[in-house]
N, C-alpha and C. Protein backbone atom coordinates (compact mmCIF):
# COMPACT_ATOMS: atom_id res chain seq x y z
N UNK A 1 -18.64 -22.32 -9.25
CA UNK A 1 -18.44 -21.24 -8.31
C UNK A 1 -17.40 -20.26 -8.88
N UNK A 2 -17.78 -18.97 -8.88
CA UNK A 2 -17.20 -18.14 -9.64
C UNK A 2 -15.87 -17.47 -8.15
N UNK A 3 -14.52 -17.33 -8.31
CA UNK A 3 -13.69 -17.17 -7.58
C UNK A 3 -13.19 -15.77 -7.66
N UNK A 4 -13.33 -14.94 -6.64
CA UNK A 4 -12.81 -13.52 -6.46
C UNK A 4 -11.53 -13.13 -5.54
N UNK A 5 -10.91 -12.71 -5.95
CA UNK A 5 -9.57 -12.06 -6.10
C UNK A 5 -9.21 -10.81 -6.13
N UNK A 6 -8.54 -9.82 -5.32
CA UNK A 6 -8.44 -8.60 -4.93
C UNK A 6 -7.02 -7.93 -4.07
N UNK A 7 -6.45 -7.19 -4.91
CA UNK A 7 -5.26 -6.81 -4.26
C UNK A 7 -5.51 -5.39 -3.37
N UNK A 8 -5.29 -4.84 -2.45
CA UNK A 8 -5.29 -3.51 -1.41
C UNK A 8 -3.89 -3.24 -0.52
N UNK A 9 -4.08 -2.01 -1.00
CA UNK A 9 -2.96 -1.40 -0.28
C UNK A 9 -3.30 -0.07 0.98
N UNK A 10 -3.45 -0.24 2.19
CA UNK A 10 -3.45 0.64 2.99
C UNK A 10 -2.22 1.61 3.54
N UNK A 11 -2.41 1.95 4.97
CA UNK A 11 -1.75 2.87 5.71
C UNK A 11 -2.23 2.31 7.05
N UNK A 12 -0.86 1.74 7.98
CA UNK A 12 -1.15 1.56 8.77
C UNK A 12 -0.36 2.47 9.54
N UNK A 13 -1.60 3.48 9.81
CA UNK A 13 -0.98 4.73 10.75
C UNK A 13 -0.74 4.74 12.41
N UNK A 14 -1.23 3.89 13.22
CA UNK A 14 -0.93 3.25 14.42
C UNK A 14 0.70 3.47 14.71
N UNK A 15 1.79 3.29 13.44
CA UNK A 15 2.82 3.10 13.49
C UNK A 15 3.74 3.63 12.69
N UNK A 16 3.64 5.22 13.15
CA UNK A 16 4.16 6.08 12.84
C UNK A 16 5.65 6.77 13.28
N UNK A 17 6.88 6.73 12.38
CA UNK A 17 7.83 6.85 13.15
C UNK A 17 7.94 8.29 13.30
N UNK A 18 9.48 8.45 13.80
CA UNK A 18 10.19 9.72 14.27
C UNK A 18 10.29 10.75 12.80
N UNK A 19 10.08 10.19 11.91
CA UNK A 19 10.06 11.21 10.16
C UNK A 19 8.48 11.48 10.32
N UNK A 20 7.87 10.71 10.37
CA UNK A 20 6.75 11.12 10.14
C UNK A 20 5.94 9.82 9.19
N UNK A 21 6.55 9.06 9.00
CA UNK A 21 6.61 8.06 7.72
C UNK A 21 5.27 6.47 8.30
N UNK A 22 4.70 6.47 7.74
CA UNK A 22 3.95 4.88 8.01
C UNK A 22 3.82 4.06 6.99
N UNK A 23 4.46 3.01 7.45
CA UNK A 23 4.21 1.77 6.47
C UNK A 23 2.93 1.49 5.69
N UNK A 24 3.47 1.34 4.43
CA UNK A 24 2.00 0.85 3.78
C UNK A 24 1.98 -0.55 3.78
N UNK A 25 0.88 -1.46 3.92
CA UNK A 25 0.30 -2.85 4.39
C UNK A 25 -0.08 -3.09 2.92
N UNK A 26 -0.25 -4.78 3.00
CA UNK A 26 -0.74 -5.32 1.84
C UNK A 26 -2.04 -6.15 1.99
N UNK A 27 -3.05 -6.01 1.47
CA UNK A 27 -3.69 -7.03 2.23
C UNK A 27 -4.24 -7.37 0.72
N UNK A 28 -4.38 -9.60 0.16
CA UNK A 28 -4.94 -9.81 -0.18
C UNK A 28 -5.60 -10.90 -0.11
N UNK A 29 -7.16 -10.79 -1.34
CA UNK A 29 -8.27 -10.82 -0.34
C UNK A 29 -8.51 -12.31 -1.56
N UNK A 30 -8.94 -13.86 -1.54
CA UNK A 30 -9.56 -14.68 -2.30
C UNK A 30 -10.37 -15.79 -2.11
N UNK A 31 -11.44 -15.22 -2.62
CA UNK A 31 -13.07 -16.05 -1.90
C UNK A 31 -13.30 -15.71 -0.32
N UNK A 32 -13.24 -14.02 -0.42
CA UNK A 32 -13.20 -14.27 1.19
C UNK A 32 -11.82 -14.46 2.43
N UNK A 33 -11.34 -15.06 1.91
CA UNK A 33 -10.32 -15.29 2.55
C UNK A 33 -9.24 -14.09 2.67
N UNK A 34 -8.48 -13.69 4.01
CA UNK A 34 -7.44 -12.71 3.89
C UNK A 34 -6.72 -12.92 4.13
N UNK A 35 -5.50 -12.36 3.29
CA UNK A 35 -4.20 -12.67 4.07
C UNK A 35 -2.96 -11.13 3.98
N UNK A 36 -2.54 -10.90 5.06
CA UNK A 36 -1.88 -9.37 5.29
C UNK A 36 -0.28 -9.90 4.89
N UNK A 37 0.35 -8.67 4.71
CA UNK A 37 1.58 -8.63 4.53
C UNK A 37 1.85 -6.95 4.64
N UNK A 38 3.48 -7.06 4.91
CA UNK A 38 4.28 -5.58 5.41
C UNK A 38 4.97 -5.09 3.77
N UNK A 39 4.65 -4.27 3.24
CA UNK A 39 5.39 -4.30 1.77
C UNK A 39 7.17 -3.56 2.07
N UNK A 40 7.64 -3.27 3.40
CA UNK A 40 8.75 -2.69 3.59
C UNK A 40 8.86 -1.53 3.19
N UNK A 41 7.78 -0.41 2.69
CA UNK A 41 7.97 0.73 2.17
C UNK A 41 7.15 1.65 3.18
N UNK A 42 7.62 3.04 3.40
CA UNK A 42 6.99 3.74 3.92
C UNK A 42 6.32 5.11 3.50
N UNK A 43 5.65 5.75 3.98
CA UNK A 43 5.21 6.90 2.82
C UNK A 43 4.76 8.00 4.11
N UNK A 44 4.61 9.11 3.87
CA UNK A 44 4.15 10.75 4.67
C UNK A 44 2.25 9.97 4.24
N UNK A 45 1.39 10.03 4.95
CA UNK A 45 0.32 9.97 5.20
C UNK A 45 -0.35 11.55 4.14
N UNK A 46 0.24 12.32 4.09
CA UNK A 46 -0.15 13.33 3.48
C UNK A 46 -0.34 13.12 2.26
N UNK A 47 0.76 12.06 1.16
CA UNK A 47 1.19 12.19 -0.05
C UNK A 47 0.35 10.64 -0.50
N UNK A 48 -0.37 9.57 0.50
CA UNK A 48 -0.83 8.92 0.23
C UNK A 48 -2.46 9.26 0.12
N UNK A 49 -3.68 8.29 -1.62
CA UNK A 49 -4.39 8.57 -1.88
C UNK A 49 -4.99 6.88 -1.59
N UNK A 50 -6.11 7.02 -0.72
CA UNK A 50 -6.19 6.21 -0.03
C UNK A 50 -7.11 5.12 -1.11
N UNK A 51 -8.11 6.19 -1.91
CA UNK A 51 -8.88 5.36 -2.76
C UNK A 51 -8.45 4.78 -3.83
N UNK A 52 -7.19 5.00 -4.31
CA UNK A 52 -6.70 4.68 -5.74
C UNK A 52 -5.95 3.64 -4.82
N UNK A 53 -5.10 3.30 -3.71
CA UNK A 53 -4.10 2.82 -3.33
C UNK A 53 -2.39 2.86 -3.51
N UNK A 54 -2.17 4.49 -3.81
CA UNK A 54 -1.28 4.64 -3.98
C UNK A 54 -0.75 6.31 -3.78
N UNK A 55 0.59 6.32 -4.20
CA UNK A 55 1.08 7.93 -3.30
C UNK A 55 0.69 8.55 -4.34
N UNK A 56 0.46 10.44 -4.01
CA UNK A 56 0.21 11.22 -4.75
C UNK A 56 1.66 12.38 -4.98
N UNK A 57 1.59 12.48 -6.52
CA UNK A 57 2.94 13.45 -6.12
C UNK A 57 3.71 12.73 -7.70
N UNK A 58 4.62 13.91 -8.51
CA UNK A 58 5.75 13.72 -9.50
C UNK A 58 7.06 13.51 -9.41
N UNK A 59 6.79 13.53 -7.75
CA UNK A 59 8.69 13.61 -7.39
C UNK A 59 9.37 11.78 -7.34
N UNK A 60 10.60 11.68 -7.18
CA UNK A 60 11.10 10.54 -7.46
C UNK A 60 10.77 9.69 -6.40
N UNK A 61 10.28 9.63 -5.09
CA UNK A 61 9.95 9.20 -4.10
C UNK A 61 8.28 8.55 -4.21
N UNK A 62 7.31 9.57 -4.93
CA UNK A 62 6.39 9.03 -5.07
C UNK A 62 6.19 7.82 -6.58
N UNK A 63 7.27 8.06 -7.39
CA UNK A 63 7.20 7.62 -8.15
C UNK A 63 7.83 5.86 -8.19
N UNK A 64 9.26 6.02 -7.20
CA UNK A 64 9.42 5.01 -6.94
C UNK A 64 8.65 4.34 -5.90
N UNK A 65 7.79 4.80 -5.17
CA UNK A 65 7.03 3.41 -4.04
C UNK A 65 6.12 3.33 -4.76
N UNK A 66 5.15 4.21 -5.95
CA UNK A 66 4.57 3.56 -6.79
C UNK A 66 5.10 2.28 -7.98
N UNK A 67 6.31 1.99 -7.83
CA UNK A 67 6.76 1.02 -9.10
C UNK A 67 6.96 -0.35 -8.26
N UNK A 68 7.35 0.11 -6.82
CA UNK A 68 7.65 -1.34 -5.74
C UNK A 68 5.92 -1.77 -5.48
N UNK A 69 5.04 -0.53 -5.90
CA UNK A 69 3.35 -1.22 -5.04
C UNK A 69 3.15 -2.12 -6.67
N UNK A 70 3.42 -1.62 -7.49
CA UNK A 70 3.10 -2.09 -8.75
C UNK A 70 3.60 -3.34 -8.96
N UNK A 71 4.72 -3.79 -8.93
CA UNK A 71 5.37 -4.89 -9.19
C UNK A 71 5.09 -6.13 -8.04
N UNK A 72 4.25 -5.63 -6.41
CA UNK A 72 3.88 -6.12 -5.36
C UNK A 72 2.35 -7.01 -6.41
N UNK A 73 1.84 -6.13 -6.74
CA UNK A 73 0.64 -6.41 -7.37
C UNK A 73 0.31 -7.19 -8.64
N UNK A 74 1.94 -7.28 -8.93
CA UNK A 74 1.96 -8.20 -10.34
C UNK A 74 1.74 -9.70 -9.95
């Protein structure tokens, strides 16, 4: 039986604060099976690219919650 394995990163926009900011979620996925987690980071819904799983943008903000999703994923 061949075993599948899959890391995702959403936007759970339901829970949006007073900045404007929503947590990005972790969800991963093996044989089927799921299991969620909160990664503690938040991001503008604007600057997040939903299909790649990560923020869009050169500034130091997008660059650092891209290095905390990265190292989440290691």
């Amino acid at each position: 039986m061949k075993a599948t394995f899959s890391v995702l990163f959403y936007l759970r926009k339901t829970r949006e604060d007073e900045k404007g900011l929503v947590p990005i979620m972790g969800r991963i996925t093996i044989n089927g099976e799921r299991a969620q987690f909160n990664t503690k980071t938040a991001v503008s819904p604007k600057q997040w690219d939903s299909k790649s799983g990560r923020t869009i943008g050169r500034g130091q903000e997008a660059i650092s919650t891209n290095r905390i999703l990265e190292a989440l994923k290691v």
